[in-house]
Structures are given as structure tokens and as C-alpha cells.
PDB file of N, CA and C in Angstrom:
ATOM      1  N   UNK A   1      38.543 -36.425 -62.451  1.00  0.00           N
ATOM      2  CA  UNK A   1      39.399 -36.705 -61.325  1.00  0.00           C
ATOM      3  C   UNK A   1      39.714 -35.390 -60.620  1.00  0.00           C
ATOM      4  N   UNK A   2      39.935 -35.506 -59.381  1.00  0.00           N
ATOM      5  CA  UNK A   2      39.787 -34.007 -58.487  1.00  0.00           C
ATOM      6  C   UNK A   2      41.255 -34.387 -57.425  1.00  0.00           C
ATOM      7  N   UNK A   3      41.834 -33.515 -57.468  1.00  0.00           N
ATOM      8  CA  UNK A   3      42.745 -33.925 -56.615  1.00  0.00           C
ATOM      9  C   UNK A   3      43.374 -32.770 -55.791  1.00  0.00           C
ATOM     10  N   UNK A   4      43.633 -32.588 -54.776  1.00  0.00           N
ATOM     11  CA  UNK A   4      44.290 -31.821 -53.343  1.00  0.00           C
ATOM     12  C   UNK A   4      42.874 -30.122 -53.304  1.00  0.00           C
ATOM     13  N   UNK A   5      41.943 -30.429 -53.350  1.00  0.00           N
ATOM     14  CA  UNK A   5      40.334 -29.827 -53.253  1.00  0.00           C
ATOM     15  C   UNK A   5      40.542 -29.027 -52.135  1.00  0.00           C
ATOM     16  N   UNK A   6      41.130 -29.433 -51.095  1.00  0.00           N
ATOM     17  CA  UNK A   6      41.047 -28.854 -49.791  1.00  0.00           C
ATOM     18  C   UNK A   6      39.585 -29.030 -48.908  1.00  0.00           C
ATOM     19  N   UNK A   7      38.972 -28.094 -48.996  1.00  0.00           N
ATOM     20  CA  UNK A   7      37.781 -28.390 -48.293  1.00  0.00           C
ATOM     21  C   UNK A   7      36.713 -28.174 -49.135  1.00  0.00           C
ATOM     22  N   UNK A   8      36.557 -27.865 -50.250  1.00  0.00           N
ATOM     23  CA  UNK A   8      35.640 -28.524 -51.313  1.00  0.00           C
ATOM     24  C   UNK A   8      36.164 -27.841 -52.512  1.00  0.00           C
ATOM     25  N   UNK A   9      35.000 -28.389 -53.573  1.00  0.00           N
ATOM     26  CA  UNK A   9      35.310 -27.365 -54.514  1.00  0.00           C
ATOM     27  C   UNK A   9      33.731 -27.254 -55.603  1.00  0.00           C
ATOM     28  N   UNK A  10      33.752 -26.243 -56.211  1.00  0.00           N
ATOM     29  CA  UNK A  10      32.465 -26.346 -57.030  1.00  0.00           C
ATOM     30  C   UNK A  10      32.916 -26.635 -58.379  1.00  0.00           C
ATOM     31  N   UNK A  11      32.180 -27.434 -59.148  1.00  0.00           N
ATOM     32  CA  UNK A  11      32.315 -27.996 -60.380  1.00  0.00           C
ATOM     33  C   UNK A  11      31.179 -26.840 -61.159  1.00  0.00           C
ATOM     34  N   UNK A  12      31.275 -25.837 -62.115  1.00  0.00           N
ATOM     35  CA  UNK A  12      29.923 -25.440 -62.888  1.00  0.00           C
ATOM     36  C   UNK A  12      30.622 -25.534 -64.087  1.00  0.00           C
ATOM     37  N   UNK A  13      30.196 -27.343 -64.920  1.00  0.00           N
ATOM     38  CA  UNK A  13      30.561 -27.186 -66.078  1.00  0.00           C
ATOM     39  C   UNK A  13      29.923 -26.253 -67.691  1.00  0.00           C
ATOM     40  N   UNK A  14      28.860 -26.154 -67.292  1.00  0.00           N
ATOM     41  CA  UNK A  14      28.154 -24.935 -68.349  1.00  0.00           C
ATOM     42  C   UNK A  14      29.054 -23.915 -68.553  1.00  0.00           C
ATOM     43  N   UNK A  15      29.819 -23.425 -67.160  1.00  0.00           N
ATOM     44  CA  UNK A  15      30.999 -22.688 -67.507  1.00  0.00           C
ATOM     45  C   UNK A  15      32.221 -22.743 -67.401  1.00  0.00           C
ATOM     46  N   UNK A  16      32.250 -23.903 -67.671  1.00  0.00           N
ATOM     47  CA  UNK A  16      33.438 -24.671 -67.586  1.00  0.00           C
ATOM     48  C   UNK A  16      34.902 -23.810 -66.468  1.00  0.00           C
ATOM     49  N   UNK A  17      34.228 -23.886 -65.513  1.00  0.00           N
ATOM     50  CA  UNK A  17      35.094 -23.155 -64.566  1.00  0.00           C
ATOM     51  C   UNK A  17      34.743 -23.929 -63.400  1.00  0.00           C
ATOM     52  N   UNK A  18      35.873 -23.823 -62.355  1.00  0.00           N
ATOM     53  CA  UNK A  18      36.074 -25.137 -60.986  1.00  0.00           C
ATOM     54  C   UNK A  18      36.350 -23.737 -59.863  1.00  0.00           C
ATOM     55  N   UNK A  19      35.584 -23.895 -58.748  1.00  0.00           N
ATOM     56  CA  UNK A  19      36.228 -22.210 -57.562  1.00  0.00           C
ATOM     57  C   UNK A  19      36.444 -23.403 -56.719  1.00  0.00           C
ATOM     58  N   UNK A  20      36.817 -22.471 -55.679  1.00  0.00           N
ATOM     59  CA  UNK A  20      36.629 -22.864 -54.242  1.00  0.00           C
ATOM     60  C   UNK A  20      35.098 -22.465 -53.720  1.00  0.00           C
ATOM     61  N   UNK A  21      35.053 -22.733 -52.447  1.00  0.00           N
ATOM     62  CA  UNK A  21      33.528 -23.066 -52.017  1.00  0.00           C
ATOM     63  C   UNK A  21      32.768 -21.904 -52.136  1.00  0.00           C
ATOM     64  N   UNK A  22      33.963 -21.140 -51.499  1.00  0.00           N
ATOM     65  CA  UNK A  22      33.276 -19.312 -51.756  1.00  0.00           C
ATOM     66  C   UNK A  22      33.590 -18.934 -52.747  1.00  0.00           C
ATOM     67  N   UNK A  23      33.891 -19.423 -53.801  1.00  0.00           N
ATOM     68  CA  UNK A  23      33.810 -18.673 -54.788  1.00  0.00           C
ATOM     69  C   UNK A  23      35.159 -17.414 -54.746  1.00  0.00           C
ATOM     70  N   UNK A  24      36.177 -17.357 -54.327  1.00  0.00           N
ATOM     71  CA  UNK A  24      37.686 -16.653 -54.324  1.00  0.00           C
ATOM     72  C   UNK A  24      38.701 -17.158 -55.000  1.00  0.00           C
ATOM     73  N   UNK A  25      39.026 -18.449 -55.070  1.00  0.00           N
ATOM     74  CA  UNK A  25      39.923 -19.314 -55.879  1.00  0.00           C
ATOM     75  C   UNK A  25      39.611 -19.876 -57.052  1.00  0.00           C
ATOM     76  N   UNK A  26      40.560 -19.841 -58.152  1.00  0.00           N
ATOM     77  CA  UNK A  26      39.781 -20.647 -59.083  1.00  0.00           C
ATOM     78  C   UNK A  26      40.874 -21.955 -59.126  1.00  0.00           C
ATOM     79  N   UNK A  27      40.064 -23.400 -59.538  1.00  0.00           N
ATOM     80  CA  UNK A  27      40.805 -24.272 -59.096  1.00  0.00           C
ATOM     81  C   UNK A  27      40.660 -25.113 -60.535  1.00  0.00           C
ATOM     82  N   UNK A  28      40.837 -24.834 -61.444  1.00  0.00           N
ATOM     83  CA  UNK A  28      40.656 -25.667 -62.871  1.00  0.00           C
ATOM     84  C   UNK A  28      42.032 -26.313 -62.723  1.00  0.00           C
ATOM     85  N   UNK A  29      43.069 -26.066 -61.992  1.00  0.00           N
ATOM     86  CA  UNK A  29      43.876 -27.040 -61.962  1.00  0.00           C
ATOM     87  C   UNK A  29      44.278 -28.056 -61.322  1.00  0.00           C
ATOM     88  N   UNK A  30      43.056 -27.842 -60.523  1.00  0.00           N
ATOM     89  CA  UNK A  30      42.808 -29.298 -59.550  1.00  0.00           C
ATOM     90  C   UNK A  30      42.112 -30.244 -60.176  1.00  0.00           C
ATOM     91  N   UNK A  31      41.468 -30.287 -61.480  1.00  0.00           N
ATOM     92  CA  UNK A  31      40.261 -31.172 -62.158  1.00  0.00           C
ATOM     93  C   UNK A  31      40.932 -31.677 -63.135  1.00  0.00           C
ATOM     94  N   UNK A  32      40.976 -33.100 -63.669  1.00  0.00           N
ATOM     95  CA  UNK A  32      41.724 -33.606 -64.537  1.00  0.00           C
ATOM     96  C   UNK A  32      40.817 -34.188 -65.251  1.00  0.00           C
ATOM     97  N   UNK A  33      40.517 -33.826 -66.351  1.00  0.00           N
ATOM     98  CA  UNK A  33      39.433 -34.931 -67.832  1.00  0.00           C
ATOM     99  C   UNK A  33      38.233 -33.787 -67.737  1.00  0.00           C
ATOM    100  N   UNK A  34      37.172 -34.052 -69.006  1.00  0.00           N
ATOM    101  CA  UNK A  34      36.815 -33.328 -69.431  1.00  0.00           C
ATOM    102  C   UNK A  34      35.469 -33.181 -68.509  1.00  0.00           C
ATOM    103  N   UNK A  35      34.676 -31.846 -69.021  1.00  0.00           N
ATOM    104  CA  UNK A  35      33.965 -31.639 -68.247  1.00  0.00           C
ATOM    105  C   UNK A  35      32.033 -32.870 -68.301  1.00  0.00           C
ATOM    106  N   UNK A  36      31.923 -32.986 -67.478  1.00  0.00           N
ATOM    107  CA  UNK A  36      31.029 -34.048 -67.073  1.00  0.00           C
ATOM    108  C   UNK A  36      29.644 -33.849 -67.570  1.00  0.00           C
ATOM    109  N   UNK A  37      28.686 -35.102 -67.922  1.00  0.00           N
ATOM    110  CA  UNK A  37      27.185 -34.360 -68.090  1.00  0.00           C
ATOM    111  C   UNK A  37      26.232 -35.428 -67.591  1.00  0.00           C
ATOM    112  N   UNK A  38      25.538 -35.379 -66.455  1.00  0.00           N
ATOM    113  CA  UNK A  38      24.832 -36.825 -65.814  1.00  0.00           C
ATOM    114  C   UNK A  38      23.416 -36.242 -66.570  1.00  0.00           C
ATOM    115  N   UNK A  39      22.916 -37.070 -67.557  1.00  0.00           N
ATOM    116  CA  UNK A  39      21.989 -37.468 -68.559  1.00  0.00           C
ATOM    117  C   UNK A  39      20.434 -37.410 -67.628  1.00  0.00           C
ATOM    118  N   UNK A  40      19.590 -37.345 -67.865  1.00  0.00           N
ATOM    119  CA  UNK A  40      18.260 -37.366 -67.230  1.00  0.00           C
ATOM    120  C   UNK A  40      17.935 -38.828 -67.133  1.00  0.00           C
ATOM    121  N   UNK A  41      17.703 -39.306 -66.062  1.00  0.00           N
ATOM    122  CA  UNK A  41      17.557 -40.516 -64.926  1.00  0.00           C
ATOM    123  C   UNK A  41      18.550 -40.620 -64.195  1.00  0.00           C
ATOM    124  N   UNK A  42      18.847 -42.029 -63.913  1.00  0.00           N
ATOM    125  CA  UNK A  42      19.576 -42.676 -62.518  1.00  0.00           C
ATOM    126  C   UNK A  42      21.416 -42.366 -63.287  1.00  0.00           C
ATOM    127  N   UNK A  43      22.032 -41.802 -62.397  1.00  0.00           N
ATOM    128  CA  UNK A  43      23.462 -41.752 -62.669  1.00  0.00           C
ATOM    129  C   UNK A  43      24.112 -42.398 -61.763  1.00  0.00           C
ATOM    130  N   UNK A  44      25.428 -42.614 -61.349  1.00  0.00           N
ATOM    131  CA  UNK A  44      26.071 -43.375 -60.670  1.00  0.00           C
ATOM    132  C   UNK A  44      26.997 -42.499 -60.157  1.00  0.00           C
ATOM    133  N   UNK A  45      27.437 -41.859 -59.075  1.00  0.00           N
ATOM    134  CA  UNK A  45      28.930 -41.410 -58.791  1.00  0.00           C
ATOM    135  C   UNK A  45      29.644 -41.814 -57.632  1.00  0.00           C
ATOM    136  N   UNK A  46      30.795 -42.290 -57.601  1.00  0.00           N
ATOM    137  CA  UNK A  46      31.231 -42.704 -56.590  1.00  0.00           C
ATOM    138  C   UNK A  46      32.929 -42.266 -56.599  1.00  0.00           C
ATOM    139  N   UNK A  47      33.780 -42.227 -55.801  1.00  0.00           N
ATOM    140  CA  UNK A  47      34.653 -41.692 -55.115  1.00  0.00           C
ATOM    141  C   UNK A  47      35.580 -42.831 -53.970  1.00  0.00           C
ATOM    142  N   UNK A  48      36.855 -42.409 -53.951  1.00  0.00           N
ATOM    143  CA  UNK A  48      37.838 -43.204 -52.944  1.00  0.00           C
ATOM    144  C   UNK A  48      38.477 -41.621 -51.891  1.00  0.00           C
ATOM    145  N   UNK A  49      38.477 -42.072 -50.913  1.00  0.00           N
ATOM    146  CA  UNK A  49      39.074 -41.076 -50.247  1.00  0.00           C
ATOM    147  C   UNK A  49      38.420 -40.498 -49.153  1.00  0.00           C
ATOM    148  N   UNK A  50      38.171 -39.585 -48.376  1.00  0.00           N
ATOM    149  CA  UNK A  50      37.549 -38.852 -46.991  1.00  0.00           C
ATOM    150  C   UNK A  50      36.651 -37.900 -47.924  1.00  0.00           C
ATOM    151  N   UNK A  51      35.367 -38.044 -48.577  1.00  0.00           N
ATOM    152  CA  UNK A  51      34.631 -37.187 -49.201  1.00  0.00           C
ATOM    153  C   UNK A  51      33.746 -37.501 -47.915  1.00  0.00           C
ATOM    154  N   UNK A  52      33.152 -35.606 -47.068  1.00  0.00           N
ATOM    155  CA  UNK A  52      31.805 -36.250 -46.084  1.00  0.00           C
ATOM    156  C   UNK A  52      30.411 -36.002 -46.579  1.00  0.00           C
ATOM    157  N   UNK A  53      30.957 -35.152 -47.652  1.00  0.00           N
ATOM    158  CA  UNK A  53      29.673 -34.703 -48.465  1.00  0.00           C
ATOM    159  C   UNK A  53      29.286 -34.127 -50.052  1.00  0.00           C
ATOM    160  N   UNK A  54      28.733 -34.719 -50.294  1.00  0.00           N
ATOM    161  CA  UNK A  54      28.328 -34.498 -52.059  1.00  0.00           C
ATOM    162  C   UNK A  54      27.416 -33.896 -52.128  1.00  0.00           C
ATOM    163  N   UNK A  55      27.167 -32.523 -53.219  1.00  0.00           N
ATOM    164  CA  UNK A  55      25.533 -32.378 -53.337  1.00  0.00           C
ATOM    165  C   UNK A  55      26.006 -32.139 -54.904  1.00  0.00           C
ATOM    166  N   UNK A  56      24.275 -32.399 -55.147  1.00  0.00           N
ATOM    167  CA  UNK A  56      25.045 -32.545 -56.917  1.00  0.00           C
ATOM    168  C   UNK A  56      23.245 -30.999 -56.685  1.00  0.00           C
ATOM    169  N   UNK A  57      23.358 -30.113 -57.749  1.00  0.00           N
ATOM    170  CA  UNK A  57      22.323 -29.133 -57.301  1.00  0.00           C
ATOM    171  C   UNK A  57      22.669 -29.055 -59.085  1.00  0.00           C
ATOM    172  N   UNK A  58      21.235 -29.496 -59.598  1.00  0.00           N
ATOM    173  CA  UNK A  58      20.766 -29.194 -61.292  1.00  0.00           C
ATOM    174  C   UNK A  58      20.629 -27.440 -61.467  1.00  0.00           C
ATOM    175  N   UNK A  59      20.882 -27.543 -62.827  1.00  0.00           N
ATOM    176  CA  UNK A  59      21.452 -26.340 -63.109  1.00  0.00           C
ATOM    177  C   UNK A  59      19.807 -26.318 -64.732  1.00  0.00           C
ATOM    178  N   UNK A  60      18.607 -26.290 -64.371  1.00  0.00           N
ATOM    179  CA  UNK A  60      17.353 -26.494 -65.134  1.00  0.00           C
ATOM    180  C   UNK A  60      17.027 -25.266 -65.778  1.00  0.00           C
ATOM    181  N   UNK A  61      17.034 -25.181 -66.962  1.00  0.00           N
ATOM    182  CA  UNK A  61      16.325 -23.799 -67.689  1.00  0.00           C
ATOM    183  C   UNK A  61      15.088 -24.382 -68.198  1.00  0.00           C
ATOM    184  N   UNK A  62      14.306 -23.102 -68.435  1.00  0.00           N
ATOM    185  CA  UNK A  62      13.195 -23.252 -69.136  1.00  0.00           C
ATOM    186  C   UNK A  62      13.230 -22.292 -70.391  1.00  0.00           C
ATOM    187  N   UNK A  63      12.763 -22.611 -71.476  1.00  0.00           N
ATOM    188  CA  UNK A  63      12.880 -21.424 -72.949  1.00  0.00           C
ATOM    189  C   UNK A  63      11.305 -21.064 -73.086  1.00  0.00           C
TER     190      UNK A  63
END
């Protein structure tokens, strides 16, 4: 749950840390429940409220 974001915010749960868009603010206290993991295939996300844009951008290593 994400609440008063302002004009966005970045989620990087690997490091379990929440900024603002540029990267100046840190906003872990805008995020409520634990940190998230959308599984390899079809995920679902959806939202209530004035969201105009989502990008979800994979975070892929190779060993």
C-alpha cells in the first residue's frame, strides 16, 4: 500500500529501500506491508486513485 507518493515514487525491493523519482528523498514511510516479488509469468497489479503511469522495469542478473 503506497500512500501521499506525491508525484511518484520508486519501489527497489532487492534493497529494500522506497526514493522519490530522483532519487533525493527517501520515502519507506510512505509504503505499508512487506516488500513485493511478481514471480516469472502473468502478474496482476491494479490500483484505486489518479495513478497516470506505471512502469514496472525487471531488475535480471545473470551468474
Amino acid at each position: 500500500m503506497l500512500n501521499g507518493i506525491g508525484n511518484g515514487i520508486v519501489l527497489d525491493w532487492e534493497a529494500q529501500e522506497c526514493t522519490s523519482l530522483d532519487g533525493g528523498q527517501l520515502l519507506n514511510d510512505k509504503v505499508d506491508g512487506d516488500p513485493q516479488y511478481l514471480p516469472p509469468g502473468n502478474s496482476v497489479i491494479s490500483w484505486t486513485g489518479t495513478v497516470v503511469k506505471l512502469v514496472v522495469t525487471p531488475n535480471w542478473r545473470f551468474l
